[in-house]
Protein backbone atom coordinates (compact mmCIF):
# COMPACT_ATOMS: atom_id res chain seq x y z
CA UNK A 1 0.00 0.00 0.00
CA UNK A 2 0.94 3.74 -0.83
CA UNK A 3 1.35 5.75 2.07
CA UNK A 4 1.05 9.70 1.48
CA UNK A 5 3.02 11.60 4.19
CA UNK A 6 2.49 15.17 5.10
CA UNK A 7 3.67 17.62 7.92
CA UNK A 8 1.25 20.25 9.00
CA UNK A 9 0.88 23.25 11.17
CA UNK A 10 -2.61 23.45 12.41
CA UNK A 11 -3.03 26.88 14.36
CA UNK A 12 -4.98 26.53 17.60
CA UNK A 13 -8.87 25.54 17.21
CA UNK A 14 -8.17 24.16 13.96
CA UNK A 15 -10.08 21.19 13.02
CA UNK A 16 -9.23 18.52 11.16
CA UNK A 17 -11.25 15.00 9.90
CA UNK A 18 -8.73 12.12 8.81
CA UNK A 19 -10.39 8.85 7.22
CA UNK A 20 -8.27 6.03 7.39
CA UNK A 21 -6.18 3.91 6.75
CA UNK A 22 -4.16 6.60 8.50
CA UNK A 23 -1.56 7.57 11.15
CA UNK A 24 -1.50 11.03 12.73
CA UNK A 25 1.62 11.99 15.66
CA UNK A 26 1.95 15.35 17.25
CA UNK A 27 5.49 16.68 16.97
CA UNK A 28 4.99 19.87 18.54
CA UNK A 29 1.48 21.46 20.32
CA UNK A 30 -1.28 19.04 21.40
CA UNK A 31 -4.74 17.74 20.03
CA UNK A 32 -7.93 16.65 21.07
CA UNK A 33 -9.90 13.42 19.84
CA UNK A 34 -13.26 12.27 21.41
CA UNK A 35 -12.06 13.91 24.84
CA UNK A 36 -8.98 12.17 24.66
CA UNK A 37 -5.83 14.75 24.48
CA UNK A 38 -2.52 13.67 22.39
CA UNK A 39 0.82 15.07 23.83
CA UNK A 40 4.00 15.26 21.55
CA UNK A 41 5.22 12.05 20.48
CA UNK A 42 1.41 10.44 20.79
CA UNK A 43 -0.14 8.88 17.74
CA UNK A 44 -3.08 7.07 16.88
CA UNK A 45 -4.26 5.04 13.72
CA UNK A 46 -6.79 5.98 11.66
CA UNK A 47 -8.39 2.37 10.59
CA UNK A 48 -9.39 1.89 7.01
CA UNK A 49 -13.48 2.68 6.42
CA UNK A 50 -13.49 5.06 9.47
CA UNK A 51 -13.24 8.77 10.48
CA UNK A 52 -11.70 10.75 13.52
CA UNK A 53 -11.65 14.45 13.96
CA UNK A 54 -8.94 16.25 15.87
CA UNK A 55 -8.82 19.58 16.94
CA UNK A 56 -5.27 21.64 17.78
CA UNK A 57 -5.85 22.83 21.56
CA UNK A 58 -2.39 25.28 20.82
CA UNK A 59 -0.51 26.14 17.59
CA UNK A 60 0.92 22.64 16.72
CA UNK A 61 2.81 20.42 14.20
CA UNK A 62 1.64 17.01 13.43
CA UNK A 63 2.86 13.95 10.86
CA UNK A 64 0.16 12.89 8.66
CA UNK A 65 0.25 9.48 6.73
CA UNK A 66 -3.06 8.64 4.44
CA UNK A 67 -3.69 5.15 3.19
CA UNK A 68 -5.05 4.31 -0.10
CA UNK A 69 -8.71 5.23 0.33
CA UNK A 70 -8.08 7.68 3.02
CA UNK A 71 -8.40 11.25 3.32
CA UNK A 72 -7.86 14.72 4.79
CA UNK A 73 -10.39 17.48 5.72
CA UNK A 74 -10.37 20.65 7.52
CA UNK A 75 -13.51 21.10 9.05
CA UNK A 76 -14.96 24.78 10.14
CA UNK A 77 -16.34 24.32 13.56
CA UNK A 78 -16.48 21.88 16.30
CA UNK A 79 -18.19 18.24 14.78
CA UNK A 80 -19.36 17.21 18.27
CA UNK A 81 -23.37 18.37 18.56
CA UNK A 82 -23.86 20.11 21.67
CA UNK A 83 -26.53 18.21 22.41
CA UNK A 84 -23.91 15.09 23.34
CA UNK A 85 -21.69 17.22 26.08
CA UNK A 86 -24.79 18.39 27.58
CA UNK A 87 -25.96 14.64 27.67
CA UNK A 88 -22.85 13.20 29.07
CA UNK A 89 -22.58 15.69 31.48
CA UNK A 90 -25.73 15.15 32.75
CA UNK A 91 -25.41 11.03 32.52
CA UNK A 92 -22.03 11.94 35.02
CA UNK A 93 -23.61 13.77 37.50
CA UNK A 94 -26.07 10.56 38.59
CA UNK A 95 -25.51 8.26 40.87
CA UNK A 96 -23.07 5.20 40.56
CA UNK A 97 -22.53 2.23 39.54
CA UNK A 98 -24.49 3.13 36.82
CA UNK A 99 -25.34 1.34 33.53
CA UNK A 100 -25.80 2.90 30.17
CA UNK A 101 -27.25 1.32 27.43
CA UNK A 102 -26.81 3.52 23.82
CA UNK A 103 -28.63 2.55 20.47
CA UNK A 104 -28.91 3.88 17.03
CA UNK A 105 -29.25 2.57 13.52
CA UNK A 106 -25.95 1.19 11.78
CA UNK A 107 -23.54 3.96 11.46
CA UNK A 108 -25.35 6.12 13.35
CA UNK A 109 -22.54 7.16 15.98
CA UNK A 110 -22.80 4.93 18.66
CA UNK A 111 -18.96 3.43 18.79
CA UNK A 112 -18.07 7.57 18.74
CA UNK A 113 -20.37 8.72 21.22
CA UNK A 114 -19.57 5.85 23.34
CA UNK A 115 -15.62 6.84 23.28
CA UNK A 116 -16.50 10.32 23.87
CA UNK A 117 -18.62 9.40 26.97
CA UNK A 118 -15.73 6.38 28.55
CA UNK A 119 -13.51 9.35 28.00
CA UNK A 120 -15.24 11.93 29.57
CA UNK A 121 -16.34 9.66 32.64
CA UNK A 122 -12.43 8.33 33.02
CA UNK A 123 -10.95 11.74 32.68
CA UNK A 124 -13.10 12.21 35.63
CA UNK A 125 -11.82 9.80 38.09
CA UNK A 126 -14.41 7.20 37.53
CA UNK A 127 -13.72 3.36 36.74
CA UNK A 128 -14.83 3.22 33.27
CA UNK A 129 -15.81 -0.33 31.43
CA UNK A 130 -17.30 -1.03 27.98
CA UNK A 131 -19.08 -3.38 27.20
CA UNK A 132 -18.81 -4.03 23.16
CA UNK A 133 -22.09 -6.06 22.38
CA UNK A 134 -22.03 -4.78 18.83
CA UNK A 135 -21.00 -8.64 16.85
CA UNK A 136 -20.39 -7.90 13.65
CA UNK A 137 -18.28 -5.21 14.16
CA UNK A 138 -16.72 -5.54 17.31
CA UNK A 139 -14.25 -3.07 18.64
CA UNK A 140 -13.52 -4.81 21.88
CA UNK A 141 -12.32 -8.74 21.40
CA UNK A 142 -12.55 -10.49 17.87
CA UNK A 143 -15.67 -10.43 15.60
CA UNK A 144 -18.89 -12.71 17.02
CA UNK A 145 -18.04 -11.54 20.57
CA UNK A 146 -19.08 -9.66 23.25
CA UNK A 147 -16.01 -7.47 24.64
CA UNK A 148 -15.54 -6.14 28.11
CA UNK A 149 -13.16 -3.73 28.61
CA UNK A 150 -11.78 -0.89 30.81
CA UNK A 151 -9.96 2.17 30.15
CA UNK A 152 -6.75 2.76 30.98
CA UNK A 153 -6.61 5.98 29.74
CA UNK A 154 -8.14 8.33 27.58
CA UNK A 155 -8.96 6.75 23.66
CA UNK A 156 -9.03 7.78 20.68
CA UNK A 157 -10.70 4.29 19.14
CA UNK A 158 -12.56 1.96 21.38
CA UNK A 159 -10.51 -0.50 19.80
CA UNK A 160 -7.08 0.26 21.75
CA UNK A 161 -9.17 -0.35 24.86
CA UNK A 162 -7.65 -3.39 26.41
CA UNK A 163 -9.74 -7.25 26.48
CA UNK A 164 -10.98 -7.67 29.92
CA UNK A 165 -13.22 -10.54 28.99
CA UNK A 166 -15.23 -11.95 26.42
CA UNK A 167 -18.49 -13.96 25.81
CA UNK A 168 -18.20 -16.07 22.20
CA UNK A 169 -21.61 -15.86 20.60
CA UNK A 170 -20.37 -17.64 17.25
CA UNK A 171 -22.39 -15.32 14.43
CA UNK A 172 -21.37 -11.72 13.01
CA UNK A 173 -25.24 -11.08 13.74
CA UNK A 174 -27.60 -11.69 17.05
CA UNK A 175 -30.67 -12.97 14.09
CA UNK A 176 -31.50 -16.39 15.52
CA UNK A 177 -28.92 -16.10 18.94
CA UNK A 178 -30.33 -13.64 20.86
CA UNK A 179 -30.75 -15.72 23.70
CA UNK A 180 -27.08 -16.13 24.04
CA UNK A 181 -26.54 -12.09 22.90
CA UNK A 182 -28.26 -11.50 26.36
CA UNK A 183 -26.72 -14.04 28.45
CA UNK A 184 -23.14 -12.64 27.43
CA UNK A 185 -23.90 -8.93 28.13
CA UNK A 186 -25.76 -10.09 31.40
CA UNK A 187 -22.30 -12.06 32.27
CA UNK A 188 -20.20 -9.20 31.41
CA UNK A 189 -22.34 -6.88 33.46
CA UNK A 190 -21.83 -9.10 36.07
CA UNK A 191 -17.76 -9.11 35.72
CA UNK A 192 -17.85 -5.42 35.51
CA UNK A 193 -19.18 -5.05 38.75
CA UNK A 194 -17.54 -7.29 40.39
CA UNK A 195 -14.47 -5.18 39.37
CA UNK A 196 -16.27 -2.73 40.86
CA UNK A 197 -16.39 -0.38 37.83
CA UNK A 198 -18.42 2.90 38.35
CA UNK A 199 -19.51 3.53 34.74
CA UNK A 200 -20.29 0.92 32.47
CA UNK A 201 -21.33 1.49 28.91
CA UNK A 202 -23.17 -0.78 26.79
CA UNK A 203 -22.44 -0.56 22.95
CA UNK A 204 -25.00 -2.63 20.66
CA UNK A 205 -25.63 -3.09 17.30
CA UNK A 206 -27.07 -1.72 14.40
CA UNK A 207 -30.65 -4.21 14.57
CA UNK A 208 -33.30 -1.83 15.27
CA UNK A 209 -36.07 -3.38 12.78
CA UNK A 210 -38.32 -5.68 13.39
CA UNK A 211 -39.84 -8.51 15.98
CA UNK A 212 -36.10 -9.62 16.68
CA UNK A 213 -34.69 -6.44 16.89
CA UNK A 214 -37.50 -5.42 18.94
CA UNK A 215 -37.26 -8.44 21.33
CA UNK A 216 -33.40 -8.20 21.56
CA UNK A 217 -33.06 -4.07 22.31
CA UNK A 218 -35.54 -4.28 25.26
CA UNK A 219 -34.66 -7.98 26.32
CA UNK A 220 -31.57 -6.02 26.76
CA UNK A 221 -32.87 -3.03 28.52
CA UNK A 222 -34.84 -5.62 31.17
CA UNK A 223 -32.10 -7.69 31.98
CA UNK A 224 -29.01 -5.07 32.49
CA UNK A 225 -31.37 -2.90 34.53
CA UNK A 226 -29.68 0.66 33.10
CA UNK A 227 -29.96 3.78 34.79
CA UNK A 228 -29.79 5.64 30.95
CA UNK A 229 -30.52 4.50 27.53
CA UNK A 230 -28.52 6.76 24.95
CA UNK A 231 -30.89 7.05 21.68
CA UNK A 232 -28.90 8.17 19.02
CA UNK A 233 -31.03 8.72 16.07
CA UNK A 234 -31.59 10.85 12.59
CA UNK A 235 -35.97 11.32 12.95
CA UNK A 236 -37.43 9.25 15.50
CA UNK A 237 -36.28 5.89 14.28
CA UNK A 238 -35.73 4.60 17.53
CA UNK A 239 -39.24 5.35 19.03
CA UNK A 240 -40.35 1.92 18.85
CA UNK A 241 -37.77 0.28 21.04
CA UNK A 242 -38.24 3.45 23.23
CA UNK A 243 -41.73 4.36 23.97
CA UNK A 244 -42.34 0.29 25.46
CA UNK A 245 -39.71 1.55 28.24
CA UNK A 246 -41.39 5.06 28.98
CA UNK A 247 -43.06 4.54 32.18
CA UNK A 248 -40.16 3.40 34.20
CA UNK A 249 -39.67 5.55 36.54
CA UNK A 250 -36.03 3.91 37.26
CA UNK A 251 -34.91 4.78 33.81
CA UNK A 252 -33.72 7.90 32.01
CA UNK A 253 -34.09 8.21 27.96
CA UNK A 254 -31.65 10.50 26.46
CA UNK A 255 -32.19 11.55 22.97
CA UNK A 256 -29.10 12.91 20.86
CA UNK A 257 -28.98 13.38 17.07
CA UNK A 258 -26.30 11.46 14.56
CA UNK A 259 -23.31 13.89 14.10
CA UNK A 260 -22.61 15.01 10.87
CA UNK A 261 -18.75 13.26 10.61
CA UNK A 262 -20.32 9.94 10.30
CA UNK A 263 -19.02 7.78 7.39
CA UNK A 264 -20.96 5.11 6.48
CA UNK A 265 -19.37 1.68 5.73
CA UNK A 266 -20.57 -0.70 2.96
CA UNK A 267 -21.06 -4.88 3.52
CA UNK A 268 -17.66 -5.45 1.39
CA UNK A 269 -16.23 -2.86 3.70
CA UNK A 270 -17.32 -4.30 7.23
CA UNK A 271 -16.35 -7.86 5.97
CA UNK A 272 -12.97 -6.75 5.47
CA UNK A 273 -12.74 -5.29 8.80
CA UNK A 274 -13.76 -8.63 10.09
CA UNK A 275 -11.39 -10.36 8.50
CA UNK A 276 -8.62 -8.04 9.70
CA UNK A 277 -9.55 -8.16 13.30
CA UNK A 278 -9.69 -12.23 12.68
CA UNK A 279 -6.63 -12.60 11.40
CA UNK A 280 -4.73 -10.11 14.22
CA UNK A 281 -6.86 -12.79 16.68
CA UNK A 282 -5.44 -16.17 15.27
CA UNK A 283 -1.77 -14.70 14.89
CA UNK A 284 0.54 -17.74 16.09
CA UNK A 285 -2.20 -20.44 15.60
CA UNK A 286 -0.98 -23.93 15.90
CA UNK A 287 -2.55 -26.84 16.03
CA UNK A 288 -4.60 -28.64 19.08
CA UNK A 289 -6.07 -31.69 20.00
CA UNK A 290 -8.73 -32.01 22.04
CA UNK A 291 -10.70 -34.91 23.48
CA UNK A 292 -14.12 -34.65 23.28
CA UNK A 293 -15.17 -36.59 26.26
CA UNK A 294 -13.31 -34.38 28.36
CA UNK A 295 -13.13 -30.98 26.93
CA UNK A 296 -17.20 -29.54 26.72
CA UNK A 297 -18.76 -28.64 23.12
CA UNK A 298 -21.23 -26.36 23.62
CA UNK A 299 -24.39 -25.18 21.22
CA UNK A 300 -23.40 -28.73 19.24
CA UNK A 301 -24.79 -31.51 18.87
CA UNK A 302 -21.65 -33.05 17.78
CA UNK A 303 -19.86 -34.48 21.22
CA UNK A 304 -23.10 -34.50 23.73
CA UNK A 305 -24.12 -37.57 22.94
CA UNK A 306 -23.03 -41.83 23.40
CA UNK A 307 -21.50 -43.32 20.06
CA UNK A 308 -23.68 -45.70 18.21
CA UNK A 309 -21.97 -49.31 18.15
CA UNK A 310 -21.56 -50.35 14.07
CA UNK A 311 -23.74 -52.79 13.99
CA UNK A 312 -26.68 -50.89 15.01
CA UNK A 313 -25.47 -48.03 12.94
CA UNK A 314 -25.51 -49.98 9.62
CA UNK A 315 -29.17 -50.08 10.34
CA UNK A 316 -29.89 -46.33 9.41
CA UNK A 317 -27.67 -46.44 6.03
CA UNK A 318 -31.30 -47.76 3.81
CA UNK A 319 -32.44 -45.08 5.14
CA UNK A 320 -30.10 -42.57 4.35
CA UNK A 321 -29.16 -44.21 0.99
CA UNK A 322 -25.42 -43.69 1.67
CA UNK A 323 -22.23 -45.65 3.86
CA UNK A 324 -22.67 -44.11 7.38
CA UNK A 325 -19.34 -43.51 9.42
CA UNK A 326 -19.89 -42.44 13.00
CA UNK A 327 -23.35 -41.75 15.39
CA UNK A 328 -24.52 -40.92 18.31
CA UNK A 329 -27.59 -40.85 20.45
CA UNK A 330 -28.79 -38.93 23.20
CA UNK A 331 -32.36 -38.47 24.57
CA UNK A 332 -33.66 -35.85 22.39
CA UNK A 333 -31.43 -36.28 19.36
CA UNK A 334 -29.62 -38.44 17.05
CA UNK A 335 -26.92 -37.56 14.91
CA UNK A 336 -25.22 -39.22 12.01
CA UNK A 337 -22.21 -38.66 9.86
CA UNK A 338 -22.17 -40.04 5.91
CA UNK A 339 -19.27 -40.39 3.98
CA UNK A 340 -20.24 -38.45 1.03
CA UNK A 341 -22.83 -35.55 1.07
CA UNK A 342 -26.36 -36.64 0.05
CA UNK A 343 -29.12 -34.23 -1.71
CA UNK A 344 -30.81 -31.71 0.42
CA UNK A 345 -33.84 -33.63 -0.44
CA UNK A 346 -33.22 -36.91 0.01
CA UNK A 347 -31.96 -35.95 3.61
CA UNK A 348 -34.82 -34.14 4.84
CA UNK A 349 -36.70 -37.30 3.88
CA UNK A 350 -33.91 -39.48 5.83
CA UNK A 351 -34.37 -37.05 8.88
CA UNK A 352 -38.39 -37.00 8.80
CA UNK A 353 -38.58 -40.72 8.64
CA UNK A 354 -36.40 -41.62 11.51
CA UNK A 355 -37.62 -38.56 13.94
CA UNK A 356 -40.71 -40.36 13.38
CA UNK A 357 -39.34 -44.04 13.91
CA UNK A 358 -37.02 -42.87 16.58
CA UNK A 359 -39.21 -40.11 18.42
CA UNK A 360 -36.22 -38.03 18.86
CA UNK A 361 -36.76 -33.96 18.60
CA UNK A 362 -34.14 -33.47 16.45
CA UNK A 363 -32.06 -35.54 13.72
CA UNK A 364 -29.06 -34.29 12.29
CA UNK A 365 -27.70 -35.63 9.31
CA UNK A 366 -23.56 -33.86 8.04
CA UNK A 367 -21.43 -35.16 5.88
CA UNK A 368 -17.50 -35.82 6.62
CA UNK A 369 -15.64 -32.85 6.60
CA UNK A 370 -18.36 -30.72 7.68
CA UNK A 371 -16.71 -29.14 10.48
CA UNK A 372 -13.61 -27.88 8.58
CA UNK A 373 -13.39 -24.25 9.15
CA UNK A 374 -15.73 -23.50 11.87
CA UNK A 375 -14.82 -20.97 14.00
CA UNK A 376 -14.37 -21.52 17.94
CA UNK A 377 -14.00 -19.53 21.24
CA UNK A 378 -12.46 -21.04 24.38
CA UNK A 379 -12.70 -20.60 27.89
CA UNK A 380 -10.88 -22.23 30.62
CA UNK A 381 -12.66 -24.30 33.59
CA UNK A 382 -14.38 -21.29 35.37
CA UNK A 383 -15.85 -19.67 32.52
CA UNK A 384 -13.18 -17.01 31.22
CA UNK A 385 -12.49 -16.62 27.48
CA UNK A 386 -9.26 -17.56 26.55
CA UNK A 387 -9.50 -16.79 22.73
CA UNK A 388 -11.12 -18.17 19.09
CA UNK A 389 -9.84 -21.18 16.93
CA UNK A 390 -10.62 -22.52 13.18
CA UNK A 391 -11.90 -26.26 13.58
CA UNK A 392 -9.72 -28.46 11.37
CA UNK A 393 -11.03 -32.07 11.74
CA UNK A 394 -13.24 -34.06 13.64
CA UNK A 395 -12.10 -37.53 14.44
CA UNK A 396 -14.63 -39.74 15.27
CA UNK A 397 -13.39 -42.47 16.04
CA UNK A 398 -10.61 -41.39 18.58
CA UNK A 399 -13.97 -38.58 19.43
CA UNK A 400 -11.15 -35.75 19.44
CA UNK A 401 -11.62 -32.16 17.68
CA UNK A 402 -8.46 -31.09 15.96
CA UNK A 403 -8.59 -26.97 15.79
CA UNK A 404 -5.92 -24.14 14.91
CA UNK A 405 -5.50 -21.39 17.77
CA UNK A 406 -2.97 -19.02 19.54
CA UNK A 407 -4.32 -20.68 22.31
CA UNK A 408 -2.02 -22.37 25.19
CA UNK A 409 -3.64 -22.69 28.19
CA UNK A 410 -5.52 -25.05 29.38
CA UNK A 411 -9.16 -25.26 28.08
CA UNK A 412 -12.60 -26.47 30.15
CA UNK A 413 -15.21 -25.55 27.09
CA UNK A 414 -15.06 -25.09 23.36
CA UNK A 415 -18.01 -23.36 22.21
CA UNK A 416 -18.59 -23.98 18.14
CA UNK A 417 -19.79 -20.80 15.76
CA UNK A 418 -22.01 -20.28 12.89
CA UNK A 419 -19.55 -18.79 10.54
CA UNK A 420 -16.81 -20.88 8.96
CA UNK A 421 -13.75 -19.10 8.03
CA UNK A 422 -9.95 -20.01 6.24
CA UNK A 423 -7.55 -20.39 8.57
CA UNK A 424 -5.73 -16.82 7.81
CA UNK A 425 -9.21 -15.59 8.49
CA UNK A 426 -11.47 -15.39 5.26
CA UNK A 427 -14.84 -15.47 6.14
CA UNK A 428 -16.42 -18.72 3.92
CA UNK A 429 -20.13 -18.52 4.68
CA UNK A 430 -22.37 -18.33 7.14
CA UNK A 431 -24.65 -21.21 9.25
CA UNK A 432 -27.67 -21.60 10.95
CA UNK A 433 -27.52 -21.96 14.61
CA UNK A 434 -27.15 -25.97 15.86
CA UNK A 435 -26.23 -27.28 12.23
CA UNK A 436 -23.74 -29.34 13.45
């Protein structure tokens, strides 16, 4: 990539906007970003697809480097609304440990408002966590997670915020999890108070349409109890999710437009970001072996179950119309791997007849090699994430899992995704929940 590189003398209260990819240093003088001020010497990256604004607090000199695709803008006034300091400083002034939970429509401002207001809360004394429950684009911990972090100092980006902790949800999107989406933000909750944090901030995604939506944004709002929820939004499209919650009395709603700085990203563009962040997250993968009838496989069928011996399993290959190589059996499910894929058809007509000859609630019916790819988060015994993995074979008949990872400690659960990726971190495609 060509890098263009620039010095520049911004005179105090100038304003600048940088889109990355991008580096900016002060040599000389001092700026301000989200609340956050740079010193000489500081820098910060610019990442590719988004936009920071920095304003000179003196006469200064600063080193400029723009990416292909990036850019450089002087702006005329100040890009934060006023409406935002007036809400943060009133959010600060309430009583703590207090919960804030901020929505708005995909690049609406949330991740920036959310920096601005850690920022503002840690530059005043208070122990500041985030809690990242934004999956597709996560800022804190690798895509299909929910991050929990705390500042250790004022941001630019809430992705420099170190990885406190992490819940592994498996899917770049809550459609069809959002069950587990709420479990992981109420653990995080949890860990953040424990540590005794003061102000914890709740990023989420982009969802705001629809039954799911609806049931995920105020499944949220019931189970993480918030003193505030932050509605960031262009003309009332948040109203929905909003006026359900109106009669609490133990709940403030905080209204605040969309600033005007906000660049929004295309699909091909927020894929690539994935694929960034899961590549940085598998650096120094090697491969493990784990035994399944020691390690836990959670949200799979594959692994929670008793192996069916091979004479009983030749019994099911008429009905499947193919050579069977490994089953298993467990009160509400049965689960059987072919040699060679089957039509879609033929299968569903496999799995109706034996859920009806079996009685079992679900039958699930891969082929060999299915698993290759999958991604994986780890935790260790008591519950902490440890990190993600790519699945590269199951072997049935030694019932060990074979997957890629950074990981080195030692590991009490694997929990199995919906998204398959290449092991340098190439998103394949995308499954339903409990495929496998």
């Amino acid at each position: 990539m060509r890098w263009l590189s620039m010095k520049m003398e911004l005179a105090k209260s100038r304003i600048i906007k940088v889109e990355g990819p991008a580096f900016i240093q002060v040599i000389e003088g001092s700026l301000s970003v989200l609340g956050k001020k740079m010193l000489p010497k500081e820098s910060t990256v610019v990442p590719k697809s988004k936009v920071m604004v920095f304003e000179a607090l003196e006469d200064s000199i600063v080193e400029v480097r723009i990416g292909e695709g990036g850019g450089l803008e002087e702006l005329e006034d100040i890009t934060i609304p006023p409406e935002w300091k007036i809400a943060v400083n009133k959010i600060l002034n309430m009583e703590k440990p207090m919960t804030i939970i901020v929505l708005g429509d995909v690049d609406s401002g949330k991740s920036t408002f959310c920096t601005f207001l850690a920022n503002q809360s840690y530059s005043k004394g208070f122990k500041t966590a985030i809690i990242d429950n934004d999956l597709g684009q996560s800022d804190i911990g690798p895509p299909t997670t929910i991050g929990l972090g705390f500042l250790e100092k004022p941001v630019a980006s809430l992705s420099v915020v170190p990885l406190f902790n992490a819940f592994f949800v498996g899917s770049t999107s809550p459609k069809g999890l959002i069950d587990r989406v709420i479990v992981g933000a109420r653990k995080l909750l949890d860990a953040a108070l424990k540590e005794r944090a003061e102000v914890i901030v709740v990023n989420t995604s982009g969802w705001i349409s629809g039954r799911g939506a609806r049931t995920l944004k105020l499944s949220l709002a019931l189970i993480l109890n918030p003193k505030v929820i932050v509605a960031i939004q262009r003309s009332g499209e948040l109203e929905h999710l909003l006026k359900p919650l109106q009669g609490l009395t133990n709940l403030e709603i905080v209204r605040i437009p969309t600033p005007r700085i906000i660049r929004a990203r295309n699909k091909e563009e927020r894929r690539l970001i994935r694929e960034s962040s899961y590549s940085r997250y598998l650096t120094g993968a090697k491969t493990r072996v784990f035994s399944m009838d020691k390690v836990g496989l959670m949200f799979s069928f594959v692994g929670t179950g008793f192996p069916i011996p091979r004479e009983e399993l030749r019994n099911y290959e008429p009905l499947v119309g193919t050579q069977l190589l490994y089953g298993e059996y467990s009160s509400d499910a049965l689960l059987l791997v072919t040699k060679s894929d089957i039509p879609s058809e033929q299968k569903e007509q496999a799995k109706a007849f034996i859920r009806e000859e079996t009685g079992k609630d679900e039958v699930i019916i891969l082929p060999q090699g299915f698993e290759r790819g999958l991604l994986a988060g780890f935790f260790n015994s008591e519950g902490r994430f440890l990190g993600i993995g790519v699945v590269k074979e199951v072997n049935f008949a030694r019932r060990t899992i074979e997957i890629m990872t950074p990981v080195d400690e030692d590991v009490g659960l694997i929990i199995l995704g919906s998204v398959k990726i290449s092991e340098s971190g190439r998103e394949i495609r995308k499954l339903d929940p409990w495929s496998f």
